[in-house]
C-alpha atoms as a PDB file:
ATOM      1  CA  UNK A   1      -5.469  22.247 -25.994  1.00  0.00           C
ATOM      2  CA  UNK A   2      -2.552  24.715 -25.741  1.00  0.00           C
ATOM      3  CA  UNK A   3      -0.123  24.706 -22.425  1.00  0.00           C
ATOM      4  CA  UNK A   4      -1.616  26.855 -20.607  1.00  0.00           C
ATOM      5  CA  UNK A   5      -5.028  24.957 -20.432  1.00  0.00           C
ATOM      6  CA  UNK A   6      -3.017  21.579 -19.702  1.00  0.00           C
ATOM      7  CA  UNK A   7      -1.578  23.321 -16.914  1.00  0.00           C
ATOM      8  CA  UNK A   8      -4.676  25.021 -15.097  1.00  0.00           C
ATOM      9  CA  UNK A   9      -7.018  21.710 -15.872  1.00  0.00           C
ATOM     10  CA  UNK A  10      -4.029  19.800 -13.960  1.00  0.00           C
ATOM     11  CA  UNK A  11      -4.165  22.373 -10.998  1.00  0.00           C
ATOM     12  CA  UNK A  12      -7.760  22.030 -11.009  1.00  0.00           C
ATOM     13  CA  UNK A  13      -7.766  17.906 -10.717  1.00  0.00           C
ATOM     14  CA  UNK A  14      -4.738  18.258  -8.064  1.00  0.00           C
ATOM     15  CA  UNK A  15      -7.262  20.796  -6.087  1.00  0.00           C
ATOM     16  CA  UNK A  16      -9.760  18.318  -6.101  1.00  0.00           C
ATOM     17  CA  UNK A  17      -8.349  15.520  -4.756  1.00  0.00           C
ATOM     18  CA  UNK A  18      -6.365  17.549  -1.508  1.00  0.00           C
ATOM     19  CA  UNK A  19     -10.309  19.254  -1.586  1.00  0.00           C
ATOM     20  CA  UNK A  20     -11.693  15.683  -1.334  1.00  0.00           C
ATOM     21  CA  UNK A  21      -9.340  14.639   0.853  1.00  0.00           C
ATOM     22  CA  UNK A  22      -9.715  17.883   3.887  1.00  0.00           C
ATOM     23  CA  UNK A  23     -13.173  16.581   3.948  1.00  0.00           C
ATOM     24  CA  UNK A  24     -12.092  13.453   5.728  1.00  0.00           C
ATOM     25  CA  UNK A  25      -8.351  14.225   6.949  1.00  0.00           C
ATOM     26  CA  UNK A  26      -8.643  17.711   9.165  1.00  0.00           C
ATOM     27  CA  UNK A  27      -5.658  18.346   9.202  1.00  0.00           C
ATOM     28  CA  UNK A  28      -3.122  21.115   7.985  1.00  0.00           C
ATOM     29  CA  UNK A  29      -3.524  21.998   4.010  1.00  0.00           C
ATOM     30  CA  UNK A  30       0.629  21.477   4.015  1.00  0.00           C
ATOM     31  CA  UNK A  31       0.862  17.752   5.166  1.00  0.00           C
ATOM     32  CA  UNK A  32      -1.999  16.911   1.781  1.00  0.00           C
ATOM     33  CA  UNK A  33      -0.007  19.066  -0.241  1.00  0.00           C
ATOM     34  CA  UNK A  34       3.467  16.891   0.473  1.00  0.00           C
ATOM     35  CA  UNK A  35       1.182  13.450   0.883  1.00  0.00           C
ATOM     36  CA  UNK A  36      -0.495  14.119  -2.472  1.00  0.00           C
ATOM     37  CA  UNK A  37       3.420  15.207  -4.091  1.00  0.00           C
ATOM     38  CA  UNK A  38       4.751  11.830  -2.960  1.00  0.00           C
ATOM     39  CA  UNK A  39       2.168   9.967  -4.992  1.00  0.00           C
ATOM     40  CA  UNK A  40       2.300  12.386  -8.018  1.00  0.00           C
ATOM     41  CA  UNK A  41       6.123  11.521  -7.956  1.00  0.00           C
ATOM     42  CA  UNK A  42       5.102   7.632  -8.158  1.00  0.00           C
ATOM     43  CA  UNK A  43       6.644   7.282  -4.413  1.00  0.00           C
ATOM     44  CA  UNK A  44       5.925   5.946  -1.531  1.00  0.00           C
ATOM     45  CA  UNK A  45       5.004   7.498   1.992  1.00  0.00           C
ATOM     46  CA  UNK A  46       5.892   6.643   5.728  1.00  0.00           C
ATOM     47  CA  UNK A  47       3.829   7.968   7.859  1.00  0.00           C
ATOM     48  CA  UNK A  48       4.953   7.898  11.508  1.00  0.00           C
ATOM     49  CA  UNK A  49       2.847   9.308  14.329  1.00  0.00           C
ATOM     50  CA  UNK A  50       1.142   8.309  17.018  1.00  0.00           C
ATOM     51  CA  UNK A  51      -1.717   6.150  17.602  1.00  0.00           C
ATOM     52  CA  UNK A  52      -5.324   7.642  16.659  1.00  0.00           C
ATOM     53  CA  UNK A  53      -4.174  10.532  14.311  1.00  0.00           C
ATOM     54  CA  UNK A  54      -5.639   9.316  11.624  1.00  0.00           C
ATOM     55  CA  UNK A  55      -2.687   7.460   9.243  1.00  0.00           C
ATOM     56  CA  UNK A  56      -4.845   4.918   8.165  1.00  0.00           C
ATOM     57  CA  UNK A  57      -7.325   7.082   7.197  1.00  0.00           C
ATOM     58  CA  UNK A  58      -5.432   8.639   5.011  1.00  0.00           C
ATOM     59  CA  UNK A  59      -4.515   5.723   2.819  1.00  0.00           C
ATOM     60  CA  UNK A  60      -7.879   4.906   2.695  1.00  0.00           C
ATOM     61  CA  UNK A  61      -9.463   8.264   2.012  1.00  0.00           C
ATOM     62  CA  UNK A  62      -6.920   9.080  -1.211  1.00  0.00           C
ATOM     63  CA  UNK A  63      -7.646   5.093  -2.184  1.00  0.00           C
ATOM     64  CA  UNK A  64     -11.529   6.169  -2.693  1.00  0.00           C
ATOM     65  CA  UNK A  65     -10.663   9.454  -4.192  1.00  0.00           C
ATOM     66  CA  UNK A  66      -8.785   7.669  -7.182  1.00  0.00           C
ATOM     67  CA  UNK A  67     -11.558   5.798  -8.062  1.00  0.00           C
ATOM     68  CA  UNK A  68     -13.963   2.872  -6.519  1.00  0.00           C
ATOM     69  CA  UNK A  69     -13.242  -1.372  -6.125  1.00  0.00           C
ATOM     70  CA  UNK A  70     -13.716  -1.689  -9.691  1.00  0.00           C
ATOM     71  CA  UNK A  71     -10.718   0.528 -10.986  1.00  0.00           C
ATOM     72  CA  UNK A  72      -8.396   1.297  -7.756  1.00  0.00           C
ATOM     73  CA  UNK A  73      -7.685  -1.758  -5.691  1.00  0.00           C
ATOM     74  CA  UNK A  74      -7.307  -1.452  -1.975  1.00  0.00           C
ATOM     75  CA  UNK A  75      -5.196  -3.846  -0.365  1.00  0.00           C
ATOM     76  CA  UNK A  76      -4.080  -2.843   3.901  1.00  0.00           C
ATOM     77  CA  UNK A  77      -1.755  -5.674   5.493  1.00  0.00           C
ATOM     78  CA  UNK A  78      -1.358  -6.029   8.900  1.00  0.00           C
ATOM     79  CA  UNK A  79       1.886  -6.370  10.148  1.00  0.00           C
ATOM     80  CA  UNK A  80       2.424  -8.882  12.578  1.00  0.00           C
ATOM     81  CA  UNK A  81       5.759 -10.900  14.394  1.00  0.00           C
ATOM     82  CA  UNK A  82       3.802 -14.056  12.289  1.00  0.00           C
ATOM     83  CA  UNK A  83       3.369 -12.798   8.710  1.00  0.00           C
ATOM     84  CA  UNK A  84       5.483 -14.898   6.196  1.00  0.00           C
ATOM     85  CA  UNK A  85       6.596 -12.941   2.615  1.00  0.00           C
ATOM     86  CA  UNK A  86       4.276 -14.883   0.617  1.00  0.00           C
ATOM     87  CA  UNK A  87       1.153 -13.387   2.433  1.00  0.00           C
ATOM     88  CA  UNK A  88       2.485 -10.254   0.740  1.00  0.00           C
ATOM     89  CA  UNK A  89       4.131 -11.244  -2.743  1.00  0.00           C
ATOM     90  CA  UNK A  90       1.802 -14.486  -3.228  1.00  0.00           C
ATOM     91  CA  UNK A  91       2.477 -17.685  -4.067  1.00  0.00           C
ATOM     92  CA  UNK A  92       2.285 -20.495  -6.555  1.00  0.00           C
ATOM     93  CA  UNK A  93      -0.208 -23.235  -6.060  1.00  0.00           C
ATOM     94  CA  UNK A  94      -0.325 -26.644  -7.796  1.00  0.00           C
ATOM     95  CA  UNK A  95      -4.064 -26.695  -9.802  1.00  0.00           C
ATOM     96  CA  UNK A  96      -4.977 -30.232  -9.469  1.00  0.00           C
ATOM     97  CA  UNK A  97      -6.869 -30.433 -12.740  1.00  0.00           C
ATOM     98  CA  UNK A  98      -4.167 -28.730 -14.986  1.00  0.00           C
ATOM     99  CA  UNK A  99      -1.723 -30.250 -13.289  1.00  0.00           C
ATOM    100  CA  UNK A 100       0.335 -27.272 -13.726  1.00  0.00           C
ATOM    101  CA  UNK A 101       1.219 -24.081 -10.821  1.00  0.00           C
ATOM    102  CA  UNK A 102      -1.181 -20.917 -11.258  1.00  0.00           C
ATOM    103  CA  UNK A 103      -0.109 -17.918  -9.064  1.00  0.00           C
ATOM    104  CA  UNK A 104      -2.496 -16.993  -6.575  1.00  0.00           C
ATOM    105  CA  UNK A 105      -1.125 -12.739  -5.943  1.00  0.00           C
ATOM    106  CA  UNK A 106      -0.667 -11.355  -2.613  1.00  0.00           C
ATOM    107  CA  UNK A 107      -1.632  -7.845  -1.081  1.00  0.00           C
ATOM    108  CA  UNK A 108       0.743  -5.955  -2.504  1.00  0.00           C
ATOM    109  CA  UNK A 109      -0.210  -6.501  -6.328  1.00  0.00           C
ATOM    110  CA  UNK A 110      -2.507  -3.533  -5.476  1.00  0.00           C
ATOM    111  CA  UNK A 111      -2.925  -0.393  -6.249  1.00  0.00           C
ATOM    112  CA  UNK A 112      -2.921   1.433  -3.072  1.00  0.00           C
ATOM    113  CA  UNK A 113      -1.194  -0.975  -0.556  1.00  0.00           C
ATOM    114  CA  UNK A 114      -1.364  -0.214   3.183  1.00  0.00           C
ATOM    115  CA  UNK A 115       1.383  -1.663   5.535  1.00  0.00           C
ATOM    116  CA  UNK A 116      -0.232  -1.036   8.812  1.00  0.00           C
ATOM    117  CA  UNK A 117       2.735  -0.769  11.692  1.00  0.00           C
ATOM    118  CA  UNK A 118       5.238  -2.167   9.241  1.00  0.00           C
ATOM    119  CA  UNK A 119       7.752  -2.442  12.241  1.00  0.00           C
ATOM    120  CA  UNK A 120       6.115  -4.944  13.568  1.00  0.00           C
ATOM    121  CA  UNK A 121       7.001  -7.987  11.281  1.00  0.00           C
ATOM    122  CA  UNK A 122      10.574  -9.357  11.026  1.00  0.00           C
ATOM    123  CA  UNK A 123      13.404  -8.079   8.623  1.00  0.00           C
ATOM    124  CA  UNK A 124      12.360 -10.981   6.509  1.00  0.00           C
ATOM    125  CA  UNK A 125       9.191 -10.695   5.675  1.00  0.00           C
ATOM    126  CA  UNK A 126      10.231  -6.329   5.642  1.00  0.00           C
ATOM    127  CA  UNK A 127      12.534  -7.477   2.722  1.00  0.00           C
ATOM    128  CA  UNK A 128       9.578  -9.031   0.818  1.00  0.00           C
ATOM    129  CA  UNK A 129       8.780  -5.166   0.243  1.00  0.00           C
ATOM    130  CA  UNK A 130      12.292  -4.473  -1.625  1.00  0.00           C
ATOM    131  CA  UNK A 131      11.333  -5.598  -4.777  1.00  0.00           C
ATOM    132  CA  UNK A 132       8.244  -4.620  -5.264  1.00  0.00           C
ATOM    133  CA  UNK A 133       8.739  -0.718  -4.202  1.00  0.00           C
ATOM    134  CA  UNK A 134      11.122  -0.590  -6.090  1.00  0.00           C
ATOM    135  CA  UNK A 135      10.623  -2.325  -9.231  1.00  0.00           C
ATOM    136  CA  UNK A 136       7.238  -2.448  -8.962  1.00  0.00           C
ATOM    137  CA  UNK A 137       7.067  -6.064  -9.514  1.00  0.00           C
ATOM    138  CA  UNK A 138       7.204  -9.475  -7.672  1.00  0.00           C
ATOM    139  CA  UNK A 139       9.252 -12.444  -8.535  1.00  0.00           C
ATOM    140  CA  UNK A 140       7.994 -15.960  -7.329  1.00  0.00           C
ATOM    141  CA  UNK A 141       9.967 -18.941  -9.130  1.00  0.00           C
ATOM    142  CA  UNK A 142      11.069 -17.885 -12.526  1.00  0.00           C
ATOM    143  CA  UNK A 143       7.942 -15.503 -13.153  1.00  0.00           C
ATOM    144  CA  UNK A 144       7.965 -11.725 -12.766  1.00  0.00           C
ATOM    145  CA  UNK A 145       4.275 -10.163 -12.132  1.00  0.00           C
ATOM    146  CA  UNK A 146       4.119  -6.568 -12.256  1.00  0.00           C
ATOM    147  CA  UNK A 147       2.017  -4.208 -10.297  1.00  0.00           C
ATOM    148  CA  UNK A 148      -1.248  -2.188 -11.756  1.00  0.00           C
ATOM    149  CA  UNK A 149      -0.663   1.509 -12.483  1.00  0.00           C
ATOM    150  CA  UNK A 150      -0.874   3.475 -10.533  1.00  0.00           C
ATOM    151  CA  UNK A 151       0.909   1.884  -7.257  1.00  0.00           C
ATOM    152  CA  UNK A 152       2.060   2.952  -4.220  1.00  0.00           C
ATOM    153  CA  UNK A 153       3.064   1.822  -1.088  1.00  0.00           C
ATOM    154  CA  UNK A 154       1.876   3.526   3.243  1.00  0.00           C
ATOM    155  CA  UNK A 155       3.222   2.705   5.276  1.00  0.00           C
ATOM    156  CA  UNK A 156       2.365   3.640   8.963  1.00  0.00           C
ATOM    157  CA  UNK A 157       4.572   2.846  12.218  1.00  0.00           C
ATOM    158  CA  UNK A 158       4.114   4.564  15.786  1.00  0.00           C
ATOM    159  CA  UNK A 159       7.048   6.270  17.539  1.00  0.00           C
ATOM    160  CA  UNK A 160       6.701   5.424  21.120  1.00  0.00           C
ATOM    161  CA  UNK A 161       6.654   2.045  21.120  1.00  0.00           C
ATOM    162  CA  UNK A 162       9.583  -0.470  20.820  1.00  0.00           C
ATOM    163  CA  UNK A 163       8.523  -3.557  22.385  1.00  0.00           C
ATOM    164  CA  UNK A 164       7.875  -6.445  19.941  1.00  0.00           C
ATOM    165  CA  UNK A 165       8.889  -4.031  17.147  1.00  0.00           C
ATOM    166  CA  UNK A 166      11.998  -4.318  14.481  1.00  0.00           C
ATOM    167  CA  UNK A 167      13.689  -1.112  12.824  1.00  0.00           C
ATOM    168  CA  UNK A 168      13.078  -1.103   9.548  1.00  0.00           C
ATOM    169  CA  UNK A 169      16.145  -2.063   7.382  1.00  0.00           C
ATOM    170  CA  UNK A 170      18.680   0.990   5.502  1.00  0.00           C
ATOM    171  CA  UNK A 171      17.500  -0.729   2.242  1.00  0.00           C
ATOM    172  CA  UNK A 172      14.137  -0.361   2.854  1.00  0.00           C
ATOM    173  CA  UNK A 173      13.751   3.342   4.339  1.00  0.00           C
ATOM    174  CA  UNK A 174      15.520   4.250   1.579  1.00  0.00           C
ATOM    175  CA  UNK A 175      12.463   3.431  -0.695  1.00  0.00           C
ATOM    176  CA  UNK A 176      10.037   5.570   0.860  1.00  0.00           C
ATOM    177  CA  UNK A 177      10.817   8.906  -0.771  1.00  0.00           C
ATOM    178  CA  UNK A 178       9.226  10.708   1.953  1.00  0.00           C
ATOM    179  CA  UNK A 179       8.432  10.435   6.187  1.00  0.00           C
ATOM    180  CA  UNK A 180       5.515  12.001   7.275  1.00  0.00           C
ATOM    181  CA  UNK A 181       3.455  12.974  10.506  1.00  0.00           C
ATOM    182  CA  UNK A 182       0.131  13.967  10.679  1.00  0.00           C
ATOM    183  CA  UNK A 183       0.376  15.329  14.388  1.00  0.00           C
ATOM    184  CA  UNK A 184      -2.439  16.249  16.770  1.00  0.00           C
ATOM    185  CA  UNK A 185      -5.379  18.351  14.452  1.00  0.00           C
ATOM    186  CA  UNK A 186      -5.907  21.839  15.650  1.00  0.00           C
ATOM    187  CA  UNK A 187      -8.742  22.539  18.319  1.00  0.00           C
ATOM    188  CA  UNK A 188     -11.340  23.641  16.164  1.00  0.00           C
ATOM    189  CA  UNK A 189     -10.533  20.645  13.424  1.00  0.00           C
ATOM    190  CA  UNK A 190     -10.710  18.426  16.865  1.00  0.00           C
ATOM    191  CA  UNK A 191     -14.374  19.632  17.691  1.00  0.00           C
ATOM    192  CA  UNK A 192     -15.290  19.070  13.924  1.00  0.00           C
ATOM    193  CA  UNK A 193     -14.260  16.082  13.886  1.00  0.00           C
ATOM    194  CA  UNK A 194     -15.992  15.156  17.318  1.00  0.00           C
ATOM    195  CA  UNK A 195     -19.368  16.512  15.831  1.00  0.00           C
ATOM    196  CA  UNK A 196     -18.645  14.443  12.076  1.00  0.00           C
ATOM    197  CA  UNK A 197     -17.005  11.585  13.104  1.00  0.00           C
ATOM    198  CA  UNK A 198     -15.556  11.963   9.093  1.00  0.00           C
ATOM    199  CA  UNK A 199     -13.432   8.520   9.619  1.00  0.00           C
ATOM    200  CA  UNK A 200     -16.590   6.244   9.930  1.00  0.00           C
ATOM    201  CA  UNK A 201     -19.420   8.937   8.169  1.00  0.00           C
ATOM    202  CA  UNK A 202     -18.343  10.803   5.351  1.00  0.00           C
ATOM    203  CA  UNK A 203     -15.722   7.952   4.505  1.00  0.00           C
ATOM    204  CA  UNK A 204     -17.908   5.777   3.393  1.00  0.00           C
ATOM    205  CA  UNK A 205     -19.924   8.538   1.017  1.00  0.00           C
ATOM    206  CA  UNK A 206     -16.455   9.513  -0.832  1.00  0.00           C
ATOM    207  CA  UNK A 207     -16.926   9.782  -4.412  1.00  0.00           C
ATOM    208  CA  UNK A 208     -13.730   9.669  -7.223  1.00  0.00           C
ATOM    209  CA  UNK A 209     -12.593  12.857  -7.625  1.00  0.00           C
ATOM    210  CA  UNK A 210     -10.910  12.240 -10.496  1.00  0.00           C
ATOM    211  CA  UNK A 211     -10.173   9.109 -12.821  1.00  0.00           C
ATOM    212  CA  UNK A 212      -7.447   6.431 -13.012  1.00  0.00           C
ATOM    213  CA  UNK A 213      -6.821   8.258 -16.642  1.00  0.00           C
ATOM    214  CA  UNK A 214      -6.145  11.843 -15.437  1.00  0.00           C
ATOM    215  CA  UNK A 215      -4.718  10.711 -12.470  1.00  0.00           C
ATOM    216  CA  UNK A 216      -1.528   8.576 -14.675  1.00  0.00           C
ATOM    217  CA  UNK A 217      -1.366  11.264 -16.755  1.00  0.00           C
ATOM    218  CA  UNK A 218      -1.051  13.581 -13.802  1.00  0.00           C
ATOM    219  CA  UNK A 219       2.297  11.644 -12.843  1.00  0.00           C
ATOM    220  CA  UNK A 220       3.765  11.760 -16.507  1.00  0.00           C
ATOM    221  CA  UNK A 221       3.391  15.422 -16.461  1.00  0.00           C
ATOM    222  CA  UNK A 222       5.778  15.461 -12.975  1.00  0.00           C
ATOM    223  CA  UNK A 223       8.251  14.423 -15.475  1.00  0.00           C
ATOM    224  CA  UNK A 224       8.461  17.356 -17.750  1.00  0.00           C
ATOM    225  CA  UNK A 225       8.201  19.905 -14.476  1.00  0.00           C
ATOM    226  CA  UNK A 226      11.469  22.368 -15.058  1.00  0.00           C
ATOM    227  CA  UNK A 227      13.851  22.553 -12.961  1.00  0.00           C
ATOM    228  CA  UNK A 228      16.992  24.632 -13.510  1.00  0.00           C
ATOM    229  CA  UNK A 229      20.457  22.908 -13.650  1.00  0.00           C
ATOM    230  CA  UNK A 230      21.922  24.830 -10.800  1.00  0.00           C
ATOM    231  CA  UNK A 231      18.953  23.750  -8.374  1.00  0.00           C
ATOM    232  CA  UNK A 232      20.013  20.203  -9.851  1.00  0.00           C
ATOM    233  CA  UNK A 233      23.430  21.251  -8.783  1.00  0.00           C
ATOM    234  CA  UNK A 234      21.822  21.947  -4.905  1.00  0.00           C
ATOM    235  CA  UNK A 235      20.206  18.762  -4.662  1.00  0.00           C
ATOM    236  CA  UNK A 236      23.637  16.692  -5.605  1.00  0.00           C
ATOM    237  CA  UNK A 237      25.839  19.098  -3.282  1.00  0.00           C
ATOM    238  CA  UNK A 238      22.873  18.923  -0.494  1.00  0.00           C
ATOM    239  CA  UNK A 239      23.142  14.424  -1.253  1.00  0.00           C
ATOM    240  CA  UNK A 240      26.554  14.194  -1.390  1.00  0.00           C
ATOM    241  CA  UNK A 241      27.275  16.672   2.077  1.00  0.00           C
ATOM    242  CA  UNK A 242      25.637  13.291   3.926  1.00  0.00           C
ATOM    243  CA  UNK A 243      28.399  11.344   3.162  1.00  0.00           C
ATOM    244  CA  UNK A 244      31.352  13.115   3.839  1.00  0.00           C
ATOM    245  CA  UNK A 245      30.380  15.028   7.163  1.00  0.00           C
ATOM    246  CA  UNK A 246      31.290  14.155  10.215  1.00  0.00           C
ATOM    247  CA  UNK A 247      27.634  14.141  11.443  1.00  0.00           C
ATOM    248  CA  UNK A 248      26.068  11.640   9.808  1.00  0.00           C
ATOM    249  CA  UNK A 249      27.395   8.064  10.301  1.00  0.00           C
ATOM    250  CA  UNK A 250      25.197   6.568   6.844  1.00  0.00           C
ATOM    251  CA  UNK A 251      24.600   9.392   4.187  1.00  0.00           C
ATOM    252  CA  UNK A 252      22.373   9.634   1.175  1.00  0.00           C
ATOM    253  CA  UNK A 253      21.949   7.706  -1.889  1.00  0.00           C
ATOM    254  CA  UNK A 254      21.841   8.513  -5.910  1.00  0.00           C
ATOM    255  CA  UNK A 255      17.871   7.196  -4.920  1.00  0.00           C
ATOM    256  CA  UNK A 256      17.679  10.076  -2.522  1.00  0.00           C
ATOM    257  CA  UNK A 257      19.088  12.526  -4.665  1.00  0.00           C
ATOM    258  CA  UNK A 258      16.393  11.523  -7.343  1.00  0.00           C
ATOM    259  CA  UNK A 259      13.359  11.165  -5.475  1.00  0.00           C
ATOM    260  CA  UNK A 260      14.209  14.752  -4.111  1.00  0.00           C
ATOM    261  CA  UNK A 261      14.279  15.869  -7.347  1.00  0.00           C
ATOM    262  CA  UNK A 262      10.910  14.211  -8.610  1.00  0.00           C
ATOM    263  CA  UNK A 263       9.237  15.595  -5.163  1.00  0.00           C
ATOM    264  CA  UNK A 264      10.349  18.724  -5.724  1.00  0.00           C
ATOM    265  CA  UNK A 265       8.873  18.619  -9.343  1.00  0.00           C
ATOM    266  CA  UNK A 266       5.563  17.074  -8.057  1.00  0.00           C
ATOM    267  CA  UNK A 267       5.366  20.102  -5.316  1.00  0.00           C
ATOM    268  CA  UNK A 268       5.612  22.682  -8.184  1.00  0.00           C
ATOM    269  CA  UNK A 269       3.131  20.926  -9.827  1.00  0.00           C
ATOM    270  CA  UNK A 270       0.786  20.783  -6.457  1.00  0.00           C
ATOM    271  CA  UNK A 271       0.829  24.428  -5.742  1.00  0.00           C
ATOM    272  CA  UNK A 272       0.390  25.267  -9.980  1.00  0.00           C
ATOM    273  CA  UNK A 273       3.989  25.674 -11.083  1.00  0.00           C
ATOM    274  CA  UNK A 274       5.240  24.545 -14.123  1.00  0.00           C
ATOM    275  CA  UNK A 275       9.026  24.908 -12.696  1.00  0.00           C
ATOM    276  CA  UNK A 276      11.045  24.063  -8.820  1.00  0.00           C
ATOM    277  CA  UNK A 277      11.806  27.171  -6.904  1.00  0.00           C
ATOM    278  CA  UNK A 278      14.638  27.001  -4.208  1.00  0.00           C
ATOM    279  CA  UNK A 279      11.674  26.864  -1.488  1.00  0.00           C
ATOM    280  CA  UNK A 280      10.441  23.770  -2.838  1.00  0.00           C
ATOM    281  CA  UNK A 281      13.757  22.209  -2.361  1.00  0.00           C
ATOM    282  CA  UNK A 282      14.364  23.580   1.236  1.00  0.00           C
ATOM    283  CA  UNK A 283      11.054  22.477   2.199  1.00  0.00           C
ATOM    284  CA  UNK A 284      10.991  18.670   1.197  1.00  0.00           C
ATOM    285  CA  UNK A 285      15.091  18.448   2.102  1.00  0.00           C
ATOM    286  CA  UNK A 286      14.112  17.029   5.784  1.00  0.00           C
ATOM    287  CA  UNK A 287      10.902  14.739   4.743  1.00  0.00           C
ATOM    288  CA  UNK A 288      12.984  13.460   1.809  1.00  0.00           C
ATOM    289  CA  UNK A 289      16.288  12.730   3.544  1.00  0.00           C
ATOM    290  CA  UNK A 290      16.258  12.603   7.066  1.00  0.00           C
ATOM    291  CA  UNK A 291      14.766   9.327   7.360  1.00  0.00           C
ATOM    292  CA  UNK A 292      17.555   7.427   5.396  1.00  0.00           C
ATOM    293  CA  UNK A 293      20.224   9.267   7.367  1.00  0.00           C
ATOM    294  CA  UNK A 294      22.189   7.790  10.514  1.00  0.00           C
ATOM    295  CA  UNK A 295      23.796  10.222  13.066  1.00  0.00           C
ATOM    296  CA  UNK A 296      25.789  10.534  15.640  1.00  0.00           C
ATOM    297  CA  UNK A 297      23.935  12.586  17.944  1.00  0.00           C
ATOM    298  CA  UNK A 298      20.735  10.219  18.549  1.00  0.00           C
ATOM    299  CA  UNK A 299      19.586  13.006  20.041  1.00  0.00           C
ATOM    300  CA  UNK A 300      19.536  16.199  17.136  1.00  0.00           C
ATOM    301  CA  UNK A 301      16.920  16.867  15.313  1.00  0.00           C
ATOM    302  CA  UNK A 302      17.849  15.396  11.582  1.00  0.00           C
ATOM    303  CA  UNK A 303      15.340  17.246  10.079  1.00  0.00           C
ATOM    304  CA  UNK A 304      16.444  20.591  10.784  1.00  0.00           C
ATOM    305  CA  UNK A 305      19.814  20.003  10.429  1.00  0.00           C
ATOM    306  CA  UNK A 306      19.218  19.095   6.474  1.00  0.00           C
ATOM    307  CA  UNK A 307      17.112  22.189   6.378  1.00  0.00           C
ATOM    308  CA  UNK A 308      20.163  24.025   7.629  1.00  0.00           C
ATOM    309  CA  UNK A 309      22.273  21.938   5.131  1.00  0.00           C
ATOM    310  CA  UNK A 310      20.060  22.805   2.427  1.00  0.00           C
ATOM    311  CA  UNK A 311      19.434  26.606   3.378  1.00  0.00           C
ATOM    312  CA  UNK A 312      23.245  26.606   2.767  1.00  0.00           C
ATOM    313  CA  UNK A 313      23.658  24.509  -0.446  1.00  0.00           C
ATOM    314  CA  UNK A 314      20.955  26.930  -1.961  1.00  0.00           C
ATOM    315  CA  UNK A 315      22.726  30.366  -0.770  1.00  0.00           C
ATOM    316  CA  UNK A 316      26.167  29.323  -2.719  1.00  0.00           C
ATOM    317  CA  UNK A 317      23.890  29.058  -5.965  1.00  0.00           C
ATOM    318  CA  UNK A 318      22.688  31.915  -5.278  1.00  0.00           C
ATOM    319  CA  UNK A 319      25.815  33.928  -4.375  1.00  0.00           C
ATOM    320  CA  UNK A 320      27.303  31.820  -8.038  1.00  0.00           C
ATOM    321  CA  UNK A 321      24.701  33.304 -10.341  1.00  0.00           C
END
């Protein structure tokens, strides 16, 4: 099979699943396009909006589109002031009869995990997340158990509420490599979904769209997206901007810098690129960044200011070549 083919039967399979999912999730084409990006780019998604817009559908929905119980595992958590880590890593349990410890896995040695209000537990159990998001692996005693392939980690959390909530910890936003909100569906999507009901219906008809196989194989080719040296150049300058403006009180990390970079790959491949334009960069800049950033102004918009930041950082390549 030559390149070309590779490339359109990978298109095709990417099609299928944002297809699949606007059956269930009515809701602007964009938002699956930058969802279905994050988890091409092996990342992990924060979805913040409010409550009834659909977040946990969503992790459910692409869940059944990868495959059913026997290949994709499912796992959601609920978040609660109560939870202890091992209800998410696991634990080891003495086995009367071998007299020996076996480890009994947690949640999160899933494939599709979803961390339903995540800002709901304490930092503790929050930190029980670090490892495993980003090593994708959990350590209990002196054993390491690593997480099926693929795996990826939603998180949901609703804005307008702060009572018996804690902010999620520097460390940990910056392991989601993107923030997301679904916002209110249009009104015609609103009256379809009225008359379908999709959630609790159509939900529970979902068929695979495409197999655990294709899907893996979809995330290695993310890898060998191009993307020219002087975009590379953008996304450092666009990083490293964070840290020494006055704005911002925290900046961004190398991570940042890098999961920008595989996003931006994973968009190309989305929309049937085989190389990052400047767009792609402009357009993920505030999902990628603005959640691990700290201001000054509590009250600017962060998002548009990295746009802005970006927008900039992309004209001076520009103007250089």
């Amino acid at each position: 099979m030559n390149v070309m083919e590779n490339e359109s039967n990978a298109h095709r399979a990417i099609c299928a699943l944002i297809e699949g999912a606007e059956k269930i999730i009515r809701i602007r084409r964009d938002f699956l396009e930058l969802f279905t990006a994050c988890i091409l780019a092996k990342g992990h998604v924060l979805l913040e909006d409010n409550p009834g817009c659909g977040k946990t559908s969503v992790a459910k929905t692409f869940a059944a589109l990868l495959g059913d119980e026997s290949s994709v595992r499912f796992k959601r958590i609920q978040f609660t002031p109560d939870l202890l880590p091992y209800d998410i890593t696991g634990v080891d349990v003495f086995d009367p009869e071998s007299r020996s410890f076996r480890f009994v896995p947690g949640p999160v040695l899933s494939n599709v995990v979803l961390a339903d209000e995540i800002n709901r537990t304490s930092p503790k159990v929050q930190s029980a997340l670090l490892e495993v998001m980003a090593e994708r692996q959990v350590t209990i005693g002196n054993s390491s158990h690593k997480t099926p392939k693929p795996f990826f980690v939603i998180a949901t959390q609703n804005p307008i509420e702060s009572e018996g909530t804690f902010p999620l910890p520097a460390a940990q936003l910056d392991r989601f490599m993107i923030k997301l909100s679904l916002g209110y569906p249009e009104r015609d999507a609103e009256i379809s979904i009225l008359n379908d009901n999709p959630a609790e219906n159509a939900l529970l008809k979902l068929k695979p769209v495409i197999s655990v196989d294709a899907f893996l194989a979809l995330q290695d080719a993310v890898d060998h997206i191009f993307c020219h040296p002087l975009l590379k150049e953008a996304i450092v300058d666009i990083v490293r901007e964070t840290r020494t403006e006055r704005t911002f009180v925290l900046g961004a990390s190398p991570r940042a810098a890098l999961h920008l970079l595989s996003l931006s790959q994973a968009l190309a491949l989305v929309r049937g690129r085989s190389y990052v334009i400047d767009e792609d960069i402009v357009n993920l800049a505030g999902p990628a960044l603005a959640h691990r950033l700290k201001i000054r102004d509590a009250k600017s918009d962060v998002s548009k200011m990295i746009r802005e930041l970006a927008l900039e950082k992309i004209g001076r390549i520009k103007n250089l070549s």
